[in-house]
Protein backbone atom coordinates (compact mmCIF):
# COMPACT_ATOMS: atom_id res chain seq x y z
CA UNK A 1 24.33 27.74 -17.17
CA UNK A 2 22.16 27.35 -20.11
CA UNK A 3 19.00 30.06 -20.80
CA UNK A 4 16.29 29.45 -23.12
CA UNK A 5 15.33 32.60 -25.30
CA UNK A 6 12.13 32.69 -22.61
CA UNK A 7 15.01 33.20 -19.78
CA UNK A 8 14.47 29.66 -18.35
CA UNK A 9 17.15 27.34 -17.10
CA UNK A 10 17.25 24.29 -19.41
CA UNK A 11 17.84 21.02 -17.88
CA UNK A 12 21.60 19.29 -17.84
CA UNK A 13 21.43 16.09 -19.68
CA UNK A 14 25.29 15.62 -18.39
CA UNK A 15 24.49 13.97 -14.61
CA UNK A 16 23.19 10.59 -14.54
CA UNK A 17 19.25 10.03 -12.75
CA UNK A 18 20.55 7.70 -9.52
CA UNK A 19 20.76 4.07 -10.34
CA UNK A 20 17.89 1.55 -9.09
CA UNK A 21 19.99 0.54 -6.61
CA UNK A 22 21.61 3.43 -4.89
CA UNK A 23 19.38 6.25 -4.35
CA UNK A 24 20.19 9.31 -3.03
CA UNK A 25 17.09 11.01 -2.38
CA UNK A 26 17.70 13.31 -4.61
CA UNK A 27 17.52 13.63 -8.79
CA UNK A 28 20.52 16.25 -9.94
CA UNK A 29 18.31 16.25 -13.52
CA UNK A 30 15.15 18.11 -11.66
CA UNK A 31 17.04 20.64 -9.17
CA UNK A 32 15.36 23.71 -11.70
CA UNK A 33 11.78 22.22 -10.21
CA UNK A 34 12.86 21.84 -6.54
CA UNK A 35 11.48 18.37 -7.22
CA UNK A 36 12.93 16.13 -4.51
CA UNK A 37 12.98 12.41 -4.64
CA UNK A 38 12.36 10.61 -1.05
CA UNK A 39 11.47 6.90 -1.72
CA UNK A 40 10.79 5.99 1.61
CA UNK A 41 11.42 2.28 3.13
CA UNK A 42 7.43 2.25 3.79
CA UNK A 43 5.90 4.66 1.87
CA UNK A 44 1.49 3.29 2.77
CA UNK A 45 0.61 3.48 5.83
CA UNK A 46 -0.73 -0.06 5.41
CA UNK A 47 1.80 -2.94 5.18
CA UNK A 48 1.15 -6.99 3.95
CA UNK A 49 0.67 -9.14 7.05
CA UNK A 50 -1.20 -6.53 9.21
CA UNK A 51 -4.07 -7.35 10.64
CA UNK A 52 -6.72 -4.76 10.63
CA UNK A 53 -10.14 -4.10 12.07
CA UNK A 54 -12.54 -3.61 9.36
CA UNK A 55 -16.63 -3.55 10.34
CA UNK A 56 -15.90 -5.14 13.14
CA UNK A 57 -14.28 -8.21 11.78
CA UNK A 58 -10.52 -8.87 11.73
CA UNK A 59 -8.69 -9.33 8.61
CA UNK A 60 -4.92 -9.55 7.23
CA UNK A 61 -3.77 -7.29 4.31
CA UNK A 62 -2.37 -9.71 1.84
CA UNK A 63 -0.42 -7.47 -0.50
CA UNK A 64 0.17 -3.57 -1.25
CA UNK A 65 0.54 -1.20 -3.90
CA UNK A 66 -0.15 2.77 -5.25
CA UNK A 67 -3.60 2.09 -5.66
CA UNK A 68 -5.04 -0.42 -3.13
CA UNK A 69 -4.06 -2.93 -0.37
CA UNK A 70 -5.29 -6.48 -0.63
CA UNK A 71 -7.23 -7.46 2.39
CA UNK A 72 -8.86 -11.20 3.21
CA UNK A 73 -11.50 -11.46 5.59
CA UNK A 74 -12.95 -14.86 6.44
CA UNK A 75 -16.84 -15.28 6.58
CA UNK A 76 -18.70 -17.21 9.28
CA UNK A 77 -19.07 -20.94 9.69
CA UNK A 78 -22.58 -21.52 8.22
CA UNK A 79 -24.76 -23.91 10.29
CA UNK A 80 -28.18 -24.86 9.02
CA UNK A 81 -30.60 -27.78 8.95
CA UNK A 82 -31.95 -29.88 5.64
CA UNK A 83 -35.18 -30.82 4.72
CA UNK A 84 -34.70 -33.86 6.11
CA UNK A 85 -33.35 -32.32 9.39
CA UNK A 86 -29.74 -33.33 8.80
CA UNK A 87 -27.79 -30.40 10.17
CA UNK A 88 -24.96 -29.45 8.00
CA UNK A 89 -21.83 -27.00 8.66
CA UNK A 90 -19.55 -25.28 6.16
CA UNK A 91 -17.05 -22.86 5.96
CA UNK A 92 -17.11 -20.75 2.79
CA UNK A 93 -14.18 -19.31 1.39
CA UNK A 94 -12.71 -15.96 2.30
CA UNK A 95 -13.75 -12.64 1.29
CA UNK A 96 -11.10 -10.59 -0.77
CA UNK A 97 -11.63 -6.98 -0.90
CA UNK A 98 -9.58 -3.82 -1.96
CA UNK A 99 -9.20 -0.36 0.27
CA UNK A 100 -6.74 2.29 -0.09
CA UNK A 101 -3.37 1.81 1.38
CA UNK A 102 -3.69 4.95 3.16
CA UNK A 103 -6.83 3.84 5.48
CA UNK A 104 -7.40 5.01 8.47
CA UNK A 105 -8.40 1.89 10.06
CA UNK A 106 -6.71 0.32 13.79
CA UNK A 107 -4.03 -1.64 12.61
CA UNK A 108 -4.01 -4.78 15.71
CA UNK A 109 -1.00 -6.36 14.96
CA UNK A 110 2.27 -3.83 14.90
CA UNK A 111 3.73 -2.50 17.90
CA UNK A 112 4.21 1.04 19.07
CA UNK A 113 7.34 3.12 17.96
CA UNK A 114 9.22 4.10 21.04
């Protein structure tokens, strides 16, 4: 084993980092650091297609990432009378937001583990 002149290990540059497509949990270059890789199959606690409760409105989380889960809510059919008394109805569009992936809010949609 290699020693700096400090008395630290130095890192082997002989074992390959896993590939992208077979991990193994585990990087042989960082063992010094006790740094352990775990790439987990769903690492947020938010996934894309659940439907959440959020202000008391439901919504579907459209996509996720390390900083923020893409959420849609849709917004109220708007009823309301012209000047002339003509009542009109529309829809507007949805409402896209961003939250953490790691919210705490009731997720409606996914079943129970057993």
């Amino acid at each position: 084993m290699a020693y700096t002149p400090e008395g630290l290990r130095r890192m082997s540059t002989r074992k390959k980092p896993p590939s992208s497509r077979r991990r193994n949990y585990v990087d042989p270059n960082q063992t010094e650091f006790g740094i352990i890789w775990k790439l987990l199959s769903h690492p947020f606690r938010l996934r894309a297609g659940d439907v959440i409760r959020f202000n008391n409105r439901l919504c579907r989380v459209i996509r996720v990432n390390e900083c923020a889960a893409v959420v849609i809510m849709n917004r109220p059919v708007r009823d309301f009378k012209t000047r002339f008394d003509k009542p009109v109805r529309f829809q507007p569009p949805p409402r896209l937001f961003r939250i953490s992936p790691q919210s705490e809010v009731p997720i409606l949609n996914r079943k129970p583990r057993r």
